[in-house]
N, C-alpha and C. Protein backbone atom coordinates (compact mmCIF):
# COMPACT_ATOMS: atom_id res chain seq x y z
N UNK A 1 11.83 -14.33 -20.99
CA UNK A 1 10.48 -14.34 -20.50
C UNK A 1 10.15 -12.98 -19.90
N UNK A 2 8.66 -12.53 -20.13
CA UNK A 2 8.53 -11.24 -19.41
C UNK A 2 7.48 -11.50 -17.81
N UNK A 3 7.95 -10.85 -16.78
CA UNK A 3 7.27 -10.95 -15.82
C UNK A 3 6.51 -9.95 -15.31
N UNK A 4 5.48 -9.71 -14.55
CA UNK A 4 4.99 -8.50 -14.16
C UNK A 4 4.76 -9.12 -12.74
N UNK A 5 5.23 -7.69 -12.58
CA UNK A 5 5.52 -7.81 -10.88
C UNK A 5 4.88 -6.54 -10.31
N UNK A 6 4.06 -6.59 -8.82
CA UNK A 6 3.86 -5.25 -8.29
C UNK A 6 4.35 -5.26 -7.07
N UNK A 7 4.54 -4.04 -6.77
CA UNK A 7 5.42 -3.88 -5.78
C UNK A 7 5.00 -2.53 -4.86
N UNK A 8 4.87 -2.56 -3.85
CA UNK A 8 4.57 -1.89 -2.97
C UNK A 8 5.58 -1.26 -2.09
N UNK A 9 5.64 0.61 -1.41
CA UNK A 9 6.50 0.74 -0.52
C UNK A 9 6.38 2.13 -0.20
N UNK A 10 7.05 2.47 0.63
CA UNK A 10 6.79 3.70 1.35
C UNK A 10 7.25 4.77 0.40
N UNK A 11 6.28 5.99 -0.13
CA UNK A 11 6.73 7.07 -1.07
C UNK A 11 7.52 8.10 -0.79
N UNK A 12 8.76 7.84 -1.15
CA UNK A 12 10.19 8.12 -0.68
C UNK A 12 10.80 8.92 -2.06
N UNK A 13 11.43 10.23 -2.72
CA UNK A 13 12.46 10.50 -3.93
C UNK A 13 13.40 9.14 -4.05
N UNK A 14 13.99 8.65 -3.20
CA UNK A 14 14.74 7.67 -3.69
C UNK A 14 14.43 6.17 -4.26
N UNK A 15 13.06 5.69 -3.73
CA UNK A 15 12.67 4.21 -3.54
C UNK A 15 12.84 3.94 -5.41
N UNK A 16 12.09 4.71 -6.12
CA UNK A 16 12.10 4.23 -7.67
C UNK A 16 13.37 4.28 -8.34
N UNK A 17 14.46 4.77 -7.64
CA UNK A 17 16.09 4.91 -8.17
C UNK A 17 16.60 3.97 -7.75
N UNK A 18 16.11 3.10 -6.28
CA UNK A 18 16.88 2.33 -5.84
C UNK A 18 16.05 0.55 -6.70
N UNK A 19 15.37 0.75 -6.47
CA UNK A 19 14.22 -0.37 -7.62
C UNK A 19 14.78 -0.42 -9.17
N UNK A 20 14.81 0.51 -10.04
CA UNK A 20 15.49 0.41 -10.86
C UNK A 20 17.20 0.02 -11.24
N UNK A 21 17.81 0.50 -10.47
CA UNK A 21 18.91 -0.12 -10.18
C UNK A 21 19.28 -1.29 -9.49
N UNK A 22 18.38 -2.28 -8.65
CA UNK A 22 18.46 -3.34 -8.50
C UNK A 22 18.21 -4.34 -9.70
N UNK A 23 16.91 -3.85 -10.22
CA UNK A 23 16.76 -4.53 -11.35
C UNK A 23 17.97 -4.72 -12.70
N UNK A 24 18.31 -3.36 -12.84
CA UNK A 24 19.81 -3.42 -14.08
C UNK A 24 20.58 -4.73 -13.49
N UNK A 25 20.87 -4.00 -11.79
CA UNK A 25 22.22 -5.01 -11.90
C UNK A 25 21.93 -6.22 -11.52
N UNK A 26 20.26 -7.22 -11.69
CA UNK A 26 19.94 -8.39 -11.92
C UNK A 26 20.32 -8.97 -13.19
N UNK A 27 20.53 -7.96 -13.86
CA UNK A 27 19.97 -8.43 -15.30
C UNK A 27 18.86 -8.31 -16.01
N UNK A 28 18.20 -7.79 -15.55
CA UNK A 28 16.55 -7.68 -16.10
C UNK A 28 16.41 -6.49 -16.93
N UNK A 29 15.66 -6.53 -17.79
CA UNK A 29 15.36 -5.16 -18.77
C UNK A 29 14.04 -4.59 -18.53
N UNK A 30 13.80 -3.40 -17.98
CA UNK A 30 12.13 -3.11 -18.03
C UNK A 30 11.71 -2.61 -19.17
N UNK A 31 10.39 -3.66 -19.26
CA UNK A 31 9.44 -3.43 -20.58
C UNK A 31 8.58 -2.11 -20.04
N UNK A 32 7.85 -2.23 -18.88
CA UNK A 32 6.81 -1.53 -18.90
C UNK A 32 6.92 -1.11 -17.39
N UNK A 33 6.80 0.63 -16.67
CA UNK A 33 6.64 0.65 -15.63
C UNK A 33 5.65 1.59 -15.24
N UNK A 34 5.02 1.45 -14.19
CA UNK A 34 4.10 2.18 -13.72
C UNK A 34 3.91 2.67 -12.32
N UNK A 35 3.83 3.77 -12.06
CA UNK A 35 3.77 4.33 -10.48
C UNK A 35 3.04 5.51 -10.24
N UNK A 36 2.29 4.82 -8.45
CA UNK A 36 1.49 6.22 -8.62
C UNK A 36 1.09 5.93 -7.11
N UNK A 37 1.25 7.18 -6.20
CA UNK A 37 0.78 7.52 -4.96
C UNK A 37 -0.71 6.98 -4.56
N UNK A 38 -0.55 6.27 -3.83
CA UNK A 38 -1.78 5.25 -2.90
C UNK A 38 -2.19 6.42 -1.28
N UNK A 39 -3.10 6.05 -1.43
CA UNK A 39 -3.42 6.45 0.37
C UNK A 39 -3.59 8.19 0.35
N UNK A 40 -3.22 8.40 1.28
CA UNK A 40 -2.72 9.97 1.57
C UNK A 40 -1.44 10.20 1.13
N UNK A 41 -0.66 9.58 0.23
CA UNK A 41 0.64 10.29 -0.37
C UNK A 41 1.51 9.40 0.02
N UNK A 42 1.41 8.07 1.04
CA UNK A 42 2.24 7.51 2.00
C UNK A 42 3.13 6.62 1.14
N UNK A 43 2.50 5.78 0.55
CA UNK A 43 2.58 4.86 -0.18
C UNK A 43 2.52 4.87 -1.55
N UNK A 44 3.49 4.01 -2.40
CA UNK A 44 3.73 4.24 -3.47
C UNK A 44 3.37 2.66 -4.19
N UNK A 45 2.90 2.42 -5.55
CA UNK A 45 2.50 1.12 -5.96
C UNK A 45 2.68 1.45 -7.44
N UNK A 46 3.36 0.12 -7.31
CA UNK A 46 4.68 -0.09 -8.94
C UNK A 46 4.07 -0.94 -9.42
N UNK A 47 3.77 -0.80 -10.60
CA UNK A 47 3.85 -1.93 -11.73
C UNK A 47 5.04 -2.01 -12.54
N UNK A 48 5.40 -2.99 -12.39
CA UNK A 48 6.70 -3.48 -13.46
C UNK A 48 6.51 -4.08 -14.34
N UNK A 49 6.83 -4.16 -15.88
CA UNK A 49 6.89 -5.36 -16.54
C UNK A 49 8.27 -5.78 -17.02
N UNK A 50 9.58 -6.51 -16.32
CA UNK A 50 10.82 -6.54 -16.54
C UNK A 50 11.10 -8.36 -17.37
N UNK A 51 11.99 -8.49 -18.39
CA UNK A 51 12.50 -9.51 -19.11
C UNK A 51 13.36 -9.74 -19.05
N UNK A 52 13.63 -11.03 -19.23
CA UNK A 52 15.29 -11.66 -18.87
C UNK A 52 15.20 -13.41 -18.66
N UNK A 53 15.86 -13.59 -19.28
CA UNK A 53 16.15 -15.49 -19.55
C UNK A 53 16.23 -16.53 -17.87
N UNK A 54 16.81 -15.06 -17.06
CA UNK A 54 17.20 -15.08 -15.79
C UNK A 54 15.68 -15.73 -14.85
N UNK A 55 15.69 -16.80 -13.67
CA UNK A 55 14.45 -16.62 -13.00
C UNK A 55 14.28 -15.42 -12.00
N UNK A 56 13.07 -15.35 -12.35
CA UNK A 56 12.20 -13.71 -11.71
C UNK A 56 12.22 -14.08 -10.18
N UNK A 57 12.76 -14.84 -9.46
CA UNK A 57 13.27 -15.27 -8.48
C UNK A 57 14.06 -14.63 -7.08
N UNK A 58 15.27 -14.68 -8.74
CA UNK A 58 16.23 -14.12 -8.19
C UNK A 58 16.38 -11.91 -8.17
N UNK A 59 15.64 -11.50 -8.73
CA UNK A 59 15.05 -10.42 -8.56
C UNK A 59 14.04 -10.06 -7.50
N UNK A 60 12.98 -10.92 -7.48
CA UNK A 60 12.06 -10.39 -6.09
C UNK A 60 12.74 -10.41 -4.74
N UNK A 61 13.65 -11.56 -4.71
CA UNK A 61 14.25 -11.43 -3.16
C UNK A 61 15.18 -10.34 -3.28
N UNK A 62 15.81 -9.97 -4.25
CA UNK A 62 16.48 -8.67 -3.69
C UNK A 62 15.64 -7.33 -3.63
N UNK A 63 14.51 -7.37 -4.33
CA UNK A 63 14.04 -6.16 -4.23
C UNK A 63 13.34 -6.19 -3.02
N UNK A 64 12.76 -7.03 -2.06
CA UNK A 64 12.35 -7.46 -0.89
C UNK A 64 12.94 -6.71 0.03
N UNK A 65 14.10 -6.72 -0.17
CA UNK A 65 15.44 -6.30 0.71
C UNK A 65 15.46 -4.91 0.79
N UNK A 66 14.84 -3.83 -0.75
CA UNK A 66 15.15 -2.56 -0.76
C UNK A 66 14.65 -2.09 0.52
N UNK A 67 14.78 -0.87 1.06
CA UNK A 67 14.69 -0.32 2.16
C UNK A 67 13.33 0.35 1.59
N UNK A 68 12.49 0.34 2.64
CA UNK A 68 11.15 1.03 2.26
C UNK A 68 9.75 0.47 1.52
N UNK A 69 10.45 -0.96 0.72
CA UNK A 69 9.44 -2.09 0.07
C UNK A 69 8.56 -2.69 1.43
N UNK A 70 7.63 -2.77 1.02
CA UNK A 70 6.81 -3.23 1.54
C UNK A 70 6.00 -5.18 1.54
N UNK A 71 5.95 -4.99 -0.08
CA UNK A 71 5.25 -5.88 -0.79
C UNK A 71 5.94 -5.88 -1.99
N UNK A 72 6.46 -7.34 -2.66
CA UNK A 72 6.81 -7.85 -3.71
C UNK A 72 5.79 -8.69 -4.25
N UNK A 73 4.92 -8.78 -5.56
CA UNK A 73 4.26 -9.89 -5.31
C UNK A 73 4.45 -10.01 -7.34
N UNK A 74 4.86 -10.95 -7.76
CA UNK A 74 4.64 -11.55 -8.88
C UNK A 74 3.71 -12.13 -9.15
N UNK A 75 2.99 -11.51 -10.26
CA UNK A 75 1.68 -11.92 -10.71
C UNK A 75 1.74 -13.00 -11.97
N UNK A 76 3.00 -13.36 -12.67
CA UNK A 76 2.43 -14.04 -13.83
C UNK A 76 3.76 -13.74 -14.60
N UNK A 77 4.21 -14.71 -15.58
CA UNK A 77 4.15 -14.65 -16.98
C UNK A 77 4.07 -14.48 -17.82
N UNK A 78 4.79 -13.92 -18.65
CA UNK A 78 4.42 -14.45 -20.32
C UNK A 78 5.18 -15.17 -21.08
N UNK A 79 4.46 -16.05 -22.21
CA UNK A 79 5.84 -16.98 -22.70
C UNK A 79 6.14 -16.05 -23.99
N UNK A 80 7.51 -16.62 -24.56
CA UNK A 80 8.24 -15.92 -25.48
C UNK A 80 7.93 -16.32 -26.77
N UNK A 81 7.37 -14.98 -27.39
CA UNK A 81 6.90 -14.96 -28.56
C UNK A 81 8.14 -15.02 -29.64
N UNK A 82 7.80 -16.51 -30.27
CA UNK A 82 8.92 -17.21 -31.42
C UNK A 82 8.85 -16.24 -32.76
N UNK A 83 9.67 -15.69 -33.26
CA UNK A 83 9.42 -15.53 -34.70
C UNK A 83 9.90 -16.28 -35.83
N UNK A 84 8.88 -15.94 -36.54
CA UNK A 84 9.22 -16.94 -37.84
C UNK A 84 10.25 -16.19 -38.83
N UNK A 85 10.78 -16.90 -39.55
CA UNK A 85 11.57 -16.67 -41.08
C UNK A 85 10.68 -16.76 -41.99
């Protein structure tokens, strides 16, 4: 299943190294990511789009945890597109 998630946190060199590497070692694969300085430079706001059989669950509470996150918020779904033979 693919999830999109945004995520909010203080604009730090490290915060998007430490986000991405939580996610690997969930299990999750990112489809789609997006980032870009909010405010006066302070703040940083992620779009994710990460996949995995795994519930998106167990990924937001650890990224909750990263140092500097602010806001985790899962927006949605998508279901898994079947292919045919």
């Amino acid at each position: 299943m693919k999830y999109l998630m945004i995520i909010q946190g203080e604009n730090s060199p490290e915060l998007l190294e430490r986000l991405l590497r939580v996610i690997r070692h969930r299990g999750f694969f990112v489809q789609k990511i997006n980032a870009e300085c909010t405010g006066n430079g302070k703040l940083l706001h992620i779009t994710v789009t990460v996949s995995s059989d795994r519930p998106v669950s167990l990924l937001s509470k650890q990224i909750e945890k990263i140092f500097g996150i602010t806001q985790v918020a899962v927006l949605g779904q998508a279901p898994p597109v079947k292919e045919s033979a």
